[in-house]
Protein backbone atom coordinates (compact mmCIF):
# COMPACT_ATOMS: atom_id res chain seq x y z
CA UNK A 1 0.00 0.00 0.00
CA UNK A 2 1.13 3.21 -1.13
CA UNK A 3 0.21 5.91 1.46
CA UNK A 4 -1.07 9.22 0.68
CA UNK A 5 1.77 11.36 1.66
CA UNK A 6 4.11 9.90 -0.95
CA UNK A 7 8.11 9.22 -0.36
CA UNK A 8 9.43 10.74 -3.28
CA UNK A 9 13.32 10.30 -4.91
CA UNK A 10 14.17 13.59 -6.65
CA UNK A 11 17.57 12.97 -9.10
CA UNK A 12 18.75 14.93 -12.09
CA UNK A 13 21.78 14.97 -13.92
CA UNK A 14 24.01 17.95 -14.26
CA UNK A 15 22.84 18.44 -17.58
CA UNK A 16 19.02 18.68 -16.15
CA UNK A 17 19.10 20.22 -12.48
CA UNK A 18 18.20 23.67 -13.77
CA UNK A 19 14.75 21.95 -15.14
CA UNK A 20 14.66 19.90 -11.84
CA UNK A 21 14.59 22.71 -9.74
CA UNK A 22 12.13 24.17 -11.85
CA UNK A 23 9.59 21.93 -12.29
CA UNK A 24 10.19 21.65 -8.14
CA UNK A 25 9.78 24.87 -7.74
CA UNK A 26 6.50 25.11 -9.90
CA UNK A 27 5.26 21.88 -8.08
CA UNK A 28 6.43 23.37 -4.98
CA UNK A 29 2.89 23.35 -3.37
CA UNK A 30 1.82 19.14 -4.23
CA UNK A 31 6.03 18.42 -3.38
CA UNK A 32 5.61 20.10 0.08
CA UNK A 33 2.82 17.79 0.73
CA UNK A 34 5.25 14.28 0.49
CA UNK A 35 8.30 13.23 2.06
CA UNK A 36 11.37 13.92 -0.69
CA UNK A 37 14.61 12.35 -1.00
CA UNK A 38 17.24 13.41 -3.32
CA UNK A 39 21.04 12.84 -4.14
CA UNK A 40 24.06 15.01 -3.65
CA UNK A 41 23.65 18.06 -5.67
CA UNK A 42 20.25 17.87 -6.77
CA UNK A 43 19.78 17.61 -2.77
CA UNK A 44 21.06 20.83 -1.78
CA UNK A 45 19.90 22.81 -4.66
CA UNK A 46 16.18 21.91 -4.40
CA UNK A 47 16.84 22.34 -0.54
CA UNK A 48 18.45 25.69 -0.96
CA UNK A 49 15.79 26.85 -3.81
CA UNK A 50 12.69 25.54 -2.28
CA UNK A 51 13.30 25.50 1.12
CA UNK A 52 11.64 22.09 2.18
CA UNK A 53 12.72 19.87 3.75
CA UNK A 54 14.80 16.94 1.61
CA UNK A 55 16.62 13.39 3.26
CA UNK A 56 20.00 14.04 0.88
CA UNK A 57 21.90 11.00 0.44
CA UNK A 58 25.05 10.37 -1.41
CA UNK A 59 25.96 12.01 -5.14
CA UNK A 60 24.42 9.77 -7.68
CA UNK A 61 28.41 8.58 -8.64
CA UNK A 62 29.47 8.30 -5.36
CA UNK A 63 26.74 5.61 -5.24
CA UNK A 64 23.12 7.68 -4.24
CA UNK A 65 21.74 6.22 -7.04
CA UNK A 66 22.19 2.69 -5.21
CA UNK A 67 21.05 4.24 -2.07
CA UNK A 68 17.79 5.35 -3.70
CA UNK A 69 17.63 1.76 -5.24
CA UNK A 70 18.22 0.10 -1.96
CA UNK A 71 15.08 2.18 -0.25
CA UNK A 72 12.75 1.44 -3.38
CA UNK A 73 13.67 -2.59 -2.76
CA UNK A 74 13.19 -1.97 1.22
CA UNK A 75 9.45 -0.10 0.28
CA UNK A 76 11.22 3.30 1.21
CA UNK A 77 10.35 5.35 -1.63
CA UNK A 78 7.12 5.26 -3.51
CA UNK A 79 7.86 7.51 -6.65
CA UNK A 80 10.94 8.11 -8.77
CA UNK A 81 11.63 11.44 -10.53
CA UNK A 82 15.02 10.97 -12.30
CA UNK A 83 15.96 13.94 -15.44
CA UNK A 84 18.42 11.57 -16.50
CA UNK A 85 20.67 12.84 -19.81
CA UNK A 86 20.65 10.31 -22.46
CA UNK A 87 22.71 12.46 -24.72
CA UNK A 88 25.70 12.96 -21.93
CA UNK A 89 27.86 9.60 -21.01
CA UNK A 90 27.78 8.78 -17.33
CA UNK A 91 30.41 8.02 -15.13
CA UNK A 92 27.82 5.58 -13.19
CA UNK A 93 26.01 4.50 -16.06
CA UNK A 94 25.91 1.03 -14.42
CA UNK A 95 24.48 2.51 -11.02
CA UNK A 96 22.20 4.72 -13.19
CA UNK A 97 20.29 1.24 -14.98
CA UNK A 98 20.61 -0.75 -11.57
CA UNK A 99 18.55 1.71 -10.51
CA UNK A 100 15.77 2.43 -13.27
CA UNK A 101 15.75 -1.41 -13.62
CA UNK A 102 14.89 -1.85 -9.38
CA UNK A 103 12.03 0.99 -9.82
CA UNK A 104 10.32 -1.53 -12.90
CA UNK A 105 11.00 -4.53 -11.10
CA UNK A 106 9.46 -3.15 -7.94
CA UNK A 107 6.55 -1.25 -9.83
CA UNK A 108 6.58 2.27 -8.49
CA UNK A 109 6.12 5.39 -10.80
CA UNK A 110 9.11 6.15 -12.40
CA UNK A 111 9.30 9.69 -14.65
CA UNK A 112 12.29 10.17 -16.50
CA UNK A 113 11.60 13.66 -18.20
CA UNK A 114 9.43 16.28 -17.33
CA UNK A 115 6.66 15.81 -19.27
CA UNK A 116 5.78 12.25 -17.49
CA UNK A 117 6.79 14.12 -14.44
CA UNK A 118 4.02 16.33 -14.79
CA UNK A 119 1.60 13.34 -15.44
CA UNK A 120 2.63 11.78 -11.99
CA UNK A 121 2.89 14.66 -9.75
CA UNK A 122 -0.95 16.23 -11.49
CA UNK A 123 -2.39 12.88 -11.06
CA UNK A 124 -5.08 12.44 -8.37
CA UNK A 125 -3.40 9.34 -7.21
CA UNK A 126 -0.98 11.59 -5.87
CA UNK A 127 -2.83 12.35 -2.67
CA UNK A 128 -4.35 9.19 -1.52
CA UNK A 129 -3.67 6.09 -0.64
CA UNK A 130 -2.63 3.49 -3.71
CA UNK A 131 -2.52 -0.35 -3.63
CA UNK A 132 0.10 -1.06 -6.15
CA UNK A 133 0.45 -4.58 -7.77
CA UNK A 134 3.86 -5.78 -6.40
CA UNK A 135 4.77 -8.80 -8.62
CA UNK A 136 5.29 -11.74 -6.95
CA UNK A 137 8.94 -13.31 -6.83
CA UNK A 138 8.39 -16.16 -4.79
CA UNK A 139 9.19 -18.87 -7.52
CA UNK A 140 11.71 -16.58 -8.67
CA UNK A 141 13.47 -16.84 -4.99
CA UNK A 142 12.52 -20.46 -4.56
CA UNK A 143 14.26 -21.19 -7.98
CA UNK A 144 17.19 -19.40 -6.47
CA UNK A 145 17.37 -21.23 -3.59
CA UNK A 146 16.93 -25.01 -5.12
CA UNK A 147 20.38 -23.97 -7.13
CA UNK A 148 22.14 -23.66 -3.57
C-alpha cells in the first residue's frame, strides 16, 4: 500500500538540475505535501531553492543512485523522478540502470523527463492512498534457492 503522503526520490543529472529545480519549484505546493529524498547536488539545490525539507543521500556517482535503489527494494520510496541525460555519457552509467531497472522490477512510478513528471505529480493518485500490484517473486526466490 502506497500511502497518501508519498516518499518521493528527486535525481537529475548535471545536464538537467536547472529543469529539476524548476519543475520543483512550480510543483512546490503538491512536493511540500510528500516526504522527498534526493542525491548530492540535486539535494542541496532543491533544498536551498525551495526550502523544504529533503533526506540528501550520497551524489548519484558516489553511489546515491544505489542508495535510492536500496530504499525502493526496502518499500522506502514510492515515486521516482530521475531527469536523467541520455545524450551525456555517465560516469555511473551502471548505477544509473541498476537503478531504473529496481524501480520496474518493484513497480513504483518512475518519470524520466518532465513531461511524465508532470503526469505523476498532477495525477489524483498523488494524494491518496494506492494499492500497487507488487509482482510476486516467490518462484523466482525459490528457484534461487533449489540452485544452492
Amino acid at each position: 500500500m502506497i500511502k497518501s503522503k508519498k516518499r518521493i526520490a528527486l535525481i537529475a543529472h548535471d545536464n538537467k538540475k536547472e529543469d529539476m529545480i524548476e519543475w520543483a519549484k512550480y510543483n512546490i505546493s503538491t512536493l511540500q505535501q510528500h516526504v522527498l529524498y534526493a542525491t548530492g547536488t540535486t539535494g542541496k539545490r532543491l533544498e536551498k531553492e525551495l526550502g523544504l525539507e529533503i533526506t540528501i543521500m550520497e551524489s548519484g556517482p558516489l553511489g546515491g543512485d544505489l542508495q535510492i535503489g536500496a530504499h525502493i527494494s526496502n518499500s522506502l520510496i514510492d515515486c521516482l523522478i530521475f531527469f536523467w541525460d541520455p545524450l551525456e555519457p555517465q560516469p555511473h552509467d551502471p548505477d544509473v540502470k541498476a537503478l531504473l531497472r529496481i524501480a520496474v522490477l518493484w513497480n513504483i512510478p518512475l518519470a524520466c523527463n518532465r513531461s511524465s513528471a508532470d503526469f505523476i505529480i498532477s495525477s489524483q493518485l498523488m494524494g491518496r492512498e494506492y494499492t500497487r500490484k507488487l509482482p510476486d517473486y516467490e518462484c523466482y526466490r525459490h528457484r534461487l534457492d533449489n540452485k544452492k
